[in-house]
N, C-alpha and C. Protein backbone atom coordinates (compact mmCIF):
# COMPACT_ATOMS: atom_id res chain seq x y z
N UNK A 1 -1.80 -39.84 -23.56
CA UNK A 1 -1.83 -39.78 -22.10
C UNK A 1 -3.24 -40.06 -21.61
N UNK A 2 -3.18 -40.85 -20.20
CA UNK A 2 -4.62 -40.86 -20.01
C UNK A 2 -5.20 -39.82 -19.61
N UNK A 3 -6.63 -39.82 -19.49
CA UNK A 3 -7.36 -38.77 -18.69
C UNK A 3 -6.81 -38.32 -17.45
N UNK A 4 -7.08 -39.50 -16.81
CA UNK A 4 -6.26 -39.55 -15.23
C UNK A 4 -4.99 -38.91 -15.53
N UNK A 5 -4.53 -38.56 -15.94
CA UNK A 5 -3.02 -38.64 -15.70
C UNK A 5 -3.58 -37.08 -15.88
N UNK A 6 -3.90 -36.63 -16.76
CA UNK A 6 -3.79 -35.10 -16.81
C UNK A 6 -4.79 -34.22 -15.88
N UNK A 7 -5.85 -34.84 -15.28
CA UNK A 7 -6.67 -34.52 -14.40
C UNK A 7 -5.53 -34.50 -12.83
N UNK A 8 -5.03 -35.37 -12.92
CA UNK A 8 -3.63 -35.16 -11.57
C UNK A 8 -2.79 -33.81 -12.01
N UNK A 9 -2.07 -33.49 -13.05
CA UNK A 9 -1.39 -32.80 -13.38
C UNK A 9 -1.77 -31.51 -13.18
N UNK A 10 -3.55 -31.57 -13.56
CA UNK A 10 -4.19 -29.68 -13.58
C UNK A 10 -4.28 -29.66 -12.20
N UNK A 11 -4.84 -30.82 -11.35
CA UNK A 11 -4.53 -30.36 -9.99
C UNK A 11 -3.79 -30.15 -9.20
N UNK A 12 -2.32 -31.04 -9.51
CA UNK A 12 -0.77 -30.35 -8.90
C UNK A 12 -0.88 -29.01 -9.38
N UNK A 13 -0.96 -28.77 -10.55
CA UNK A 13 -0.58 -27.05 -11.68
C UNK A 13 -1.19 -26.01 -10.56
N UNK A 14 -2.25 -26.09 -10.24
CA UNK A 14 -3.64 -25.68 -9.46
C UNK A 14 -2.96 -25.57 -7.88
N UNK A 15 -2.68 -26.83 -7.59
CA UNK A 15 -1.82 -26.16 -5.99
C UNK A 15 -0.55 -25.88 -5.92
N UNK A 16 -0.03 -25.95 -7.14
CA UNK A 16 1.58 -25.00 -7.20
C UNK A 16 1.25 -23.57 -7.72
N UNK A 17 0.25 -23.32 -7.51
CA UNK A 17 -0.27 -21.79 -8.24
C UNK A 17 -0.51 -21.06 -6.70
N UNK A 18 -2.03 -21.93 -6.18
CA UNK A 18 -2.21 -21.54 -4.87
C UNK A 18 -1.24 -21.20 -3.91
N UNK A 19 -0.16 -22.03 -4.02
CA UNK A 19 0.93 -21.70 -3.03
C UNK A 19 1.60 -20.79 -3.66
N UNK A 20 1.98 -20.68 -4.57
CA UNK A 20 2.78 -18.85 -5.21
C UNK A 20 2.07 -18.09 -5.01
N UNK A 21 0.84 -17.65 -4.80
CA UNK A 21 0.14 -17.10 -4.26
C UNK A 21 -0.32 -16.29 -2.70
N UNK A 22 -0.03 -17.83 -2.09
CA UNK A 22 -0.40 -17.15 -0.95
C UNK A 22 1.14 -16.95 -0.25
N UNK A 23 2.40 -17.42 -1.31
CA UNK A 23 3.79 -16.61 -0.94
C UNK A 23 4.20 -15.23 -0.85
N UNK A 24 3.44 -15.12 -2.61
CA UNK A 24 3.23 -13.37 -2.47
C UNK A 24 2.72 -12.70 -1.88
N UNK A 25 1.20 -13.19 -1.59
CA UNK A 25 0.51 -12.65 -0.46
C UNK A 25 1.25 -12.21 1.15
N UNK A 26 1.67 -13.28 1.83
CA UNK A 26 2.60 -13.24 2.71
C UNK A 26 3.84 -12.33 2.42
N UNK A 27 4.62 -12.28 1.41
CA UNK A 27 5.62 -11.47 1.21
C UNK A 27 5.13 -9.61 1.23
N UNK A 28 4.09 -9.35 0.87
CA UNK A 28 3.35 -8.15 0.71
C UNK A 28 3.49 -7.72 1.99
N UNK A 29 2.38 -8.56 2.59
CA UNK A 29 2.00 -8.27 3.93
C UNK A 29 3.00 -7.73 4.78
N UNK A 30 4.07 -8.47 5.07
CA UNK A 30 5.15 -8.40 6.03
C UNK A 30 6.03 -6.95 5.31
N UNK A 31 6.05 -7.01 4.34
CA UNK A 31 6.86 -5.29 3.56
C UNK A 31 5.52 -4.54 3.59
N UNK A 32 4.21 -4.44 4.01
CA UNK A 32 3.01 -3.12 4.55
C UNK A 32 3.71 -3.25 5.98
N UNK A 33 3.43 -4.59 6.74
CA UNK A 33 3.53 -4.17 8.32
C UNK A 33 4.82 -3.68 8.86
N UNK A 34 5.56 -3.33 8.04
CA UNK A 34 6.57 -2.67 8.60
C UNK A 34 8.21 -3.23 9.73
N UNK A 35 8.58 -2.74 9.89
CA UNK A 35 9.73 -3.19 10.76
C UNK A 35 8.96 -3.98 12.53
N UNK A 36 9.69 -4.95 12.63
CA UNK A 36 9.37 -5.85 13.43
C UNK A 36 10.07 -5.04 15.11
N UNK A 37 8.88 -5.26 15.96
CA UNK A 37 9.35 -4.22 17.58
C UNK A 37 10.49 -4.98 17.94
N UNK A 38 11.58 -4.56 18.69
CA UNK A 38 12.47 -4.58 19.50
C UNK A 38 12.01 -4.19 21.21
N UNK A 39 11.44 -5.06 21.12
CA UNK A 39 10.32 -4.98 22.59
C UNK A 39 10.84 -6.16 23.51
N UNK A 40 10.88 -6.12 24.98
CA UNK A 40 10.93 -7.48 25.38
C UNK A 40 9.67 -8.23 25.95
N UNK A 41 8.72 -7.69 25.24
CA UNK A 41 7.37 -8.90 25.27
C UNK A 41 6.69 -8.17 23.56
N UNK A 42 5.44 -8.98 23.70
CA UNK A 42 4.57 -9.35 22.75
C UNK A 42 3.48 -8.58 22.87
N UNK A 43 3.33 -8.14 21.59
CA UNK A 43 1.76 -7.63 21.41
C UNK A 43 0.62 -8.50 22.25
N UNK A 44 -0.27 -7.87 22.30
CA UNK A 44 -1.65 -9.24 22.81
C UNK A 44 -2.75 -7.95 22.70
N UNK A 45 -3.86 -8.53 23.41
CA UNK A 45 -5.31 -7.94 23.51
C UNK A 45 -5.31 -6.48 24.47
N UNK A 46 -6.33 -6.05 24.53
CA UNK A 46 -6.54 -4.80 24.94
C UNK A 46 -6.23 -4.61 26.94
N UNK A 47 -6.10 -6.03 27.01
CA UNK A 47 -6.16 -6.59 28.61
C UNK A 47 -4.44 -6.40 29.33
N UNK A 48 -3.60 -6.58 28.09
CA UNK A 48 -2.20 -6.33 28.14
C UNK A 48 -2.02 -4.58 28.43
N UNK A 49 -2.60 -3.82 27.80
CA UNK A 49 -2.62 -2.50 27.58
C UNK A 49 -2.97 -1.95 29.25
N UNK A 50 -4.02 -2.65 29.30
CA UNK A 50 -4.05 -2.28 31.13
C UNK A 50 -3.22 -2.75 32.17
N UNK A 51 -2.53 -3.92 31.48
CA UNK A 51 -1.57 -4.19 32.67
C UNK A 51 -0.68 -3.06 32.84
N UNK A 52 0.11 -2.43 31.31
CA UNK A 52 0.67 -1.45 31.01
C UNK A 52 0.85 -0.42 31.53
N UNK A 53 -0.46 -0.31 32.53
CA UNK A 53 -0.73 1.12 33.26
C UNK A 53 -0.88 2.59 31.87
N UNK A 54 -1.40 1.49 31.01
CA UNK A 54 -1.83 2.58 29.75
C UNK A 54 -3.33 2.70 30.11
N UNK A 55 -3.88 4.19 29.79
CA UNK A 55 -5.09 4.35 29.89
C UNK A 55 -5.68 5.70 29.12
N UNK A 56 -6.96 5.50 29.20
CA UNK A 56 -7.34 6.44 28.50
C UNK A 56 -7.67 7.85 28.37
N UNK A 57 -7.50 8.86 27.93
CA UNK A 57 -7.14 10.22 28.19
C UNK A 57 -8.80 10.54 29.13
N UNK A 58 -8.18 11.64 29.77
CA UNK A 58 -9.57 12.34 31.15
C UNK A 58 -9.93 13.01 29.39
N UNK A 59 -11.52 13.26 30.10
CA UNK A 59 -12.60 13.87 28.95
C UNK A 59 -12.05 15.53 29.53
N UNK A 60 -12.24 16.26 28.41
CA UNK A 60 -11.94 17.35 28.53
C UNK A 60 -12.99 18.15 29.72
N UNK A 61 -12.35 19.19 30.63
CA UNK A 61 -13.22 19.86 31.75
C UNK A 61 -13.41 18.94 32.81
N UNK A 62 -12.06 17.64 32.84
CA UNK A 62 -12.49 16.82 34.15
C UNK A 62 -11.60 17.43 34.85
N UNK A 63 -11.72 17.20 36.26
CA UNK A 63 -10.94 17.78 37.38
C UNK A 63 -9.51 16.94 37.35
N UNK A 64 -8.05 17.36 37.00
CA UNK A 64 -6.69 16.89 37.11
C UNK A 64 -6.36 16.07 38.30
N UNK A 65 -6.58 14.58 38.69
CA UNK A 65 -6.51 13.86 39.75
C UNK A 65 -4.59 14.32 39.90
N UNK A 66 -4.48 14.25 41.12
CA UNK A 66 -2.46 14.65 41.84
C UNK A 66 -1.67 14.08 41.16
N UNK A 67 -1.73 12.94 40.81
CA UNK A 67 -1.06 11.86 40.57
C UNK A 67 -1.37 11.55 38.94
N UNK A 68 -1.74 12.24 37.81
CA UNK A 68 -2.18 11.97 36.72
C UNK A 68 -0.60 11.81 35.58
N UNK A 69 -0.08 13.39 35.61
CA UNK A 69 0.83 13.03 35.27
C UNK A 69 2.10 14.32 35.50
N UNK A 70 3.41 14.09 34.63
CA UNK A 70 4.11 15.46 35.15
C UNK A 70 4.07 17.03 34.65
N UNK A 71 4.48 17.79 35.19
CA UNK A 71 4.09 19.31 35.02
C UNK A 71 4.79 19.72 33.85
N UNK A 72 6.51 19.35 34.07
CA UNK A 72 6.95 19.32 32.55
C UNK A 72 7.49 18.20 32.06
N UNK A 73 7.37 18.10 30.72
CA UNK A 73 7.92 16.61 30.37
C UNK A 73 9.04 16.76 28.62
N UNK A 74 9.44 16.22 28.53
CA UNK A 74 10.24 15.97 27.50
C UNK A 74 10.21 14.76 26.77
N UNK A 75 10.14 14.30 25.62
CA UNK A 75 10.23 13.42 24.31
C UNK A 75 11.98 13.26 24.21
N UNK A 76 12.72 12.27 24.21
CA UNK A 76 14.33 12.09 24.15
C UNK A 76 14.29 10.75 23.21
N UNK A 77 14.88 11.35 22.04
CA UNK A 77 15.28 9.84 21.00
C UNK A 77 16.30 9.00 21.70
N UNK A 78 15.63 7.74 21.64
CA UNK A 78 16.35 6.72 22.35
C UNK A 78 17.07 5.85 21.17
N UNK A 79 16.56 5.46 19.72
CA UNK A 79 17.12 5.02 18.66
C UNK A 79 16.37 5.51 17.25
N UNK A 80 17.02 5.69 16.34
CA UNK A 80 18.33 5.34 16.15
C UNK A 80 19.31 5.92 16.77
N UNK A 81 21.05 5.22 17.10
CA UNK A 81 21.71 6.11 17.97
C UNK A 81 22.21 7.23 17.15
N UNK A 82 22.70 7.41 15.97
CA UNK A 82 22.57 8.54 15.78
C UNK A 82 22.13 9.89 15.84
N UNK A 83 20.62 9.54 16.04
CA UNK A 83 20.04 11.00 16.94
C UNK A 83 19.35 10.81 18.62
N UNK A 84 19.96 9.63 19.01
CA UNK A 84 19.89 9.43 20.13
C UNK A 84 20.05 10.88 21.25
N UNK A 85 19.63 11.28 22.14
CA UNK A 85 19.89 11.97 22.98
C UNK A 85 18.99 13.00 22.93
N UNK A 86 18.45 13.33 21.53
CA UNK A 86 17.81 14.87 21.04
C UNK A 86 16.56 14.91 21.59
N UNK A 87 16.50 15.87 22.11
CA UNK A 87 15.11 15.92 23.21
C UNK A 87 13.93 16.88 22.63
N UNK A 88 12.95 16.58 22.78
CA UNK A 88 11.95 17.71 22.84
C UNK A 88 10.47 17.92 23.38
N UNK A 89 10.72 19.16 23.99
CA UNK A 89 10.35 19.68 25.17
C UNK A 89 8.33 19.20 24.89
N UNK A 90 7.49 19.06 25.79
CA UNK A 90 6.30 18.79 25.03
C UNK A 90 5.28 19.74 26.01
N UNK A 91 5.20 20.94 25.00
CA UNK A 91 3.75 21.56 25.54
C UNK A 91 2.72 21.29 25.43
N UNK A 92 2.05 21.85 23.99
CA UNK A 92 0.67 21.51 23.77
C UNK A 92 0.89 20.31 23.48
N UNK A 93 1.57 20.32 21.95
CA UNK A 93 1.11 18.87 21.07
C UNK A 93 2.60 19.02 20.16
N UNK A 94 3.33 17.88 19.49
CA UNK A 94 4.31 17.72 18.99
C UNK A 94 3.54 16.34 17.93
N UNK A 95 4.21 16.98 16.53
CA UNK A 95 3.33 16.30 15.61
C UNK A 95 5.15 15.50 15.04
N UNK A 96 4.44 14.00 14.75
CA UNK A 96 5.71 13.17 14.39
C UNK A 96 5.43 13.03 12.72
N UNK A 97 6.05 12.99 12.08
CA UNK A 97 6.16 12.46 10.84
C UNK A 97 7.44 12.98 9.72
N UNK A 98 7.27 12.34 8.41
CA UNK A 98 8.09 13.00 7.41
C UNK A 98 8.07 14.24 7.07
N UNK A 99 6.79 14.81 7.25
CA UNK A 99 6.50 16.14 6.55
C UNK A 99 7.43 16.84 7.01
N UNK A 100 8.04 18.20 6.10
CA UNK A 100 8.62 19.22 6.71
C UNK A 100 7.61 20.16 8.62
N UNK A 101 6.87 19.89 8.04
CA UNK A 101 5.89 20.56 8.64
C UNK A 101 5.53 20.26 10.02
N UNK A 102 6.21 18.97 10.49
CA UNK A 102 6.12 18.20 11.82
C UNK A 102 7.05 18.84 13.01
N UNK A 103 6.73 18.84 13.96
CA UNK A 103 7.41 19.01 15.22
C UNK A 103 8.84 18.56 15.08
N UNK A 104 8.80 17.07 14.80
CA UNK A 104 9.73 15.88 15.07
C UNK A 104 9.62 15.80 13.64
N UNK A 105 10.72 15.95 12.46
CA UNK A 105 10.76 15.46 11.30
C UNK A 105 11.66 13.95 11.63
N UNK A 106 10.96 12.55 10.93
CA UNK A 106 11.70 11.25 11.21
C UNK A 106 12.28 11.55 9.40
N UNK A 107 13.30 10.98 9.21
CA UNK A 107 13.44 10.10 7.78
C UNK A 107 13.59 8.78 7.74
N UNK A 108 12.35 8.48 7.80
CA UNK A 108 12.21 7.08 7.53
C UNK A 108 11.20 6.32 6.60
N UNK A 109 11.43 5.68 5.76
CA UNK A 109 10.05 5.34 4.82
C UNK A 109 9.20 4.05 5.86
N UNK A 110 9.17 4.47 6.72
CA UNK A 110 7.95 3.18 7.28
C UNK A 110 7.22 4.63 8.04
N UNK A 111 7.34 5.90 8.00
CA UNK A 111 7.01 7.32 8.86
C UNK A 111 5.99 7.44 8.11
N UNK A 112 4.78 7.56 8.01
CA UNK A 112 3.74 8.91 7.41
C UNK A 112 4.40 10.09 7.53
N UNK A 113 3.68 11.31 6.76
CA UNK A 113 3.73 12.34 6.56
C UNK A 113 3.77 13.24 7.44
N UNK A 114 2.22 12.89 8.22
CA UNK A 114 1.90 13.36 9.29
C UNK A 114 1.69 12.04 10.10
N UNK A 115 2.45 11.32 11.09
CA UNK A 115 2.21 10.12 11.66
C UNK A 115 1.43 9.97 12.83
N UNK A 116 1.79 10.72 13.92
CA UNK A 116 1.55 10.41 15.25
C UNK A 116 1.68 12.43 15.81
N UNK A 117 1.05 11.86 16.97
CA UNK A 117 0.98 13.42 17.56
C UNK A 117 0.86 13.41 19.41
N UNK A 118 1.92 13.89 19.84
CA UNK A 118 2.18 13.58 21.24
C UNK A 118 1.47 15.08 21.84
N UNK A 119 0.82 14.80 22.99
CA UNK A 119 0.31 16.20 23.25
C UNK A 119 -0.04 15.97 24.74
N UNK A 120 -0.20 17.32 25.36
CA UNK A 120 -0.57 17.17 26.84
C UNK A 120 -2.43 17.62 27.21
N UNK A 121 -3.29 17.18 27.73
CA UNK A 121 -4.34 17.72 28.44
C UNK A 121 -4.40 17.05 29.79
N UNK A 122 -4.86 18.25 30.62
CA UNK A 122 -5.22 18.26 32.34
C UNK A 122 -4.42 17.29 32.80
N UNK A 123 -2.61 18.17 32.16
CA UNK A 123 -1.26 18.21 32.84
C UNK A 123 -0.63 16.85 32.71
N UNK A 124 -1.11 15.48 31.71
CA UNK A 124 -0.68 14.66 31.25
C UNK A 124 -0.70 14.74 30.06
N UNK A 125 0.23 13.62 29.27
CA UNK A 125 1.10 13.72 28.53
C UNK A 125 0.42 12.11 27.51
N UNK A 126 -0.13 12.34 26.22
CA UNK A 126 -0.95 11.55 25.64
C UNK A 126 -0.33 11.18 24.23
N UNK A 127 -0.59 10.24 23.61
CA UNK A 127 0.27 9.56 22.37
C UNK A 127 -1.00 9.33 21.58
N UNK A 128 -1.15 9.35 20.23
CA UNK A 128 -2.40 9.07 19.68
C UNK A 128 -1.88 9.08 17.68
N UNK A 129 -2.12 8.07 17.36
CA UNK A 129 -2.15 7.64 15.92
C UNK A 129 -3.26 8.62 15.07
N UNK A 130 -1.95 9.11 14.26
CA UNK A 130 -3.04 10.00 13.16
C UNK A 130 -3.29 9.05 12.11
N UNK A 131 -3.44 8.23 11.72
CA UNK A 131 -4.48 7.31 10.61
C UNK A 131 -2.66 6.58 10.05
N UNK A 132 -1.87 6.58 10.52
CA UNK A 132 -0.81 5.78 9.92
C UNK A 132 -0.92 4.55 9.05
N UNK A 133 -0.28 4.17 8.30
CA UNK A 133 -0.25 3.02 7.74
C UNK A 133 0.46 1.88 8.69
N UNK A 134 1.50 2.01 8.81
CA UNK A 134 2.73 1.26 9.86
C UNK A 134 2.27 1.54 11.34
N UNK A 135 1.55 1.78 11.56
CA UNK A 135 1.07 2.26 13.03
C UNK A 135 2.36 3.02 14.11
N UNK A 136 1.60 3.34 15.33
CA UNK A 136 2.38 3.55 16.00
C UNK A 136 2.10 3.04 17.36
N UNK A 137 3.17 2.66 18.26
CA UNK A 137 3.24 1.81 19.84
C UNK A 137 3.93 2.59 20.68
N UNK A 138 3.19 2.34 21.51
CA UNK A 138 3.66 2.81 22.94
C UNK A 138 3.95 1.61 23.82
N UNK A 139 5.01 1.33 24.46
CA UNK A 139 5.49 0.21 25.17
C UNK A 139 5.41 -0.99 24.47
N UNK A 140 5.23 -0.93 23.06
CA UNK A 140 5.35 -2.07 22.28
C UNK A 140 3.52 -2.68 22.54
N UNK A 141 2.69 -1.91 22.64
CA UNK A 141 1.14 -2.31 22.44
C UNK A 141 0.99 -0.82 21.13
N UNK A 142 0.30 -1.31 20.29
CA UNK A 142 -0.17 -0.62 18.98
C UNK A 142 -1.52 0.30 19.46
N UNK A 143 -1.00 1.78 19.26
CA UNK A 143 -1.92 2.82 19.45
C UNK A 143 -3.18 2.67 18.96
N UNK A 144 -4.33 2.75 19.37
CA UNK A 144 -5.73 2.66 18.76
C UNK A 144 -6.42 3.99 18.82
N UNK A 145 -6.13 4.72 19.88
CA UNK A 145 -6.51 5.83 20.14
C UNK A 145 -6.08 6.43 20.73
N UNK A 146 -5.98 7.57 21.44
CA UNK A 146 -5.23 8.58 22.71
C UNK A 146 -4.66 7.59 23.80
N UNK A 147 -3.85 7.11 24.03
CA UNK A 147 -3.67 7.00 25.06
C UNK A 147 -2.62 7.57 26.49
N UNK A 148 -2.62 7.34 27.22
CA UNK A 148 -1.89 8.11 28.39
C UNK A 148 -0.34 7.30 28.51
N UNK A 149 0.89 8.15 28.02
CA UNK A 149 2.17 8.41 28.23
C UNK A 149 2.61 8.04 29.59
N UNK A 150 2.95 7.14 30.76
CA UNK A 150 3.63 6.84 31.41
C UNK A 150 5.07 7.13 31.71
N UNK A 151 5.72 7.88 32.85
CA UNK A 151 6.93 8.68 32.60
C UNK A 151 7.44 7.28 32.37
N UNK A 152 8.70 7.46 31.52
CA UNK A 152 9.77 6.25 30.65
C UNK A 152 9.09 5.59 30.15
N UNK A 153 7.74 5.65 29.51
CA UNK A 153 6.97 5.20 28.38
C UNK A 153 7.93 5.41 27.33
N UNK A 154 8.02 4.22 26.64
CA UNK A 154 8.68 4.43 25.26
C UNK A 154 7.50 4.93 23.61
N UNK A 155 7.97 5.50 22.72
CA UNK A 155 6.91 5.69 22.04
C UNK A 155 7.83 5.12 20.19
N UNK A 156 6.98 4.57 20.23
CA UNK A 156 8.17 4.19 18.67
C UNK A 156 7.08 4.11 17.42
N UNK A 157 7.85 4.71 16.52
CA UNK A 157 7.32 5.53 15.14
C UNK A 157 8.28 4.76 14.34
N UNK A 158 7.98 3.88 13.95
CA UNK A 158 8.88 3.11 12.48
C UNK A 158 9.76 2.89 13.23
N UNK A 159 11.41 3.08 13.18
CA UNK A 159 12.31 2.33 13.98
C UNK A 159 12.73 3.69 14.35
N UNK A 160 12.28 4.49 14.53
CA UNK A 160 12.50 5.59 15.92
C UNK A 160 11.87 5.54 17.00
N UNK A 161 12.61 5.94 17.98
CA UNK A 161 12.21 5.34 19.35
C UNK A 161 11.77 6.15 20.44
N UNK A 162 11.18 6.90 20.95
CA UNK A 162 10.74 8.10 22.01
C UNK A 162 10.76 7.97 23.23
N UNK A 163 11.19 8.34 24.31
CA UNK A 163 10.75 8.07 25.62
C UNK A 163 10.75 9.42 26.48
N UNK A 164 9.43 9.56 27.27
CA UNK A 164 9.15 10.29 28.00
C UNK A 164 9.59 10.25 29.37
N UNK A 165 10.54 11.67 29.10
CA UNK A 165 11.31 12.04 30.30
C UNK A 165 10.64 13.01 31.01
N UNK A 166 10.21 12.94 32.38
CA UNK A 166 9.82 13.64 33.47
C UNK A 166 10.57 15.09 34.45
């Protein structure tokens, strides 16, 4: 065989490798990021989040503006329908995850342990990611930090679904 001929061959060999590669790669990725939103828009930048009327929690010892948020509020599974309807009530703080140990036990393997943690300060009602792997969204924008619960804000934890009832 000539040279040429096998110098073509190691370099086909070479990009039929690269591409199994970056198949697996891709295949990984998409089984870490978890189940795909059932949202009727799209993730985007931090600029979407404000359209949202999402914002960021008052610093503790600020004065409760009228209009911040409601006095009592409730968490109601919206999906799966199986536990659709089941409500719970939100005082301080309601901790989401697998653990026995959670407020809200989910069974779901895309859930952390300890996942997410819904809680109220100066009479609103706040959503905030405890270090999840699969993250967690509020209105279908991905939690970064505390943010502020909107009454019929949806809150979704793997393919469980939350919405804050007023």
């Amino acid at each position: 065989m000539p040279e040429q001929l096998l110098e073509v061959l190691k370099l086909a060999l070479l990009a039929l490798l690269y591409l199994f590669f970056v198949r697996v790669t891709r295949v990984v990725w998409v089984e870490v990021a978890g189940p795909r939103l059932h949202w009727p828009f799209r993730r985007g930048p931090a600029g979407e989040a404000a359209m949202l009327g999402i914002a960021e929690p008052p610093r503790r010892g600020a004065t409760r503006p009228a209009d911040v948020g409601p006095l009592t509020a409730a968490m109601v599974v919206v999906a799966p329908v199986a536990l659709a309807g089941r409500r719970y009530q939100v005082n301080d703080e309601l901790t989401l995850g697998r653990a026995s140990g959670c407020h809200i036990a989910i069974e779901d393997t895309y859930v952390s342990s300890v996942h997410a943690r819904v809680f109220r300060r100066d009479g609103a009602v706040f959503v905030e990611d405890l270090g999840s792997t699969n993250g967690t969204f509020l209105n279908g924008v991905r939690v970064s930090g505390p943010l502020l619960v909107p009454s019929g804000g949806q809150v979704q934890v793997g393919s469980t679904v939350l919405e804050l009832v007023t």
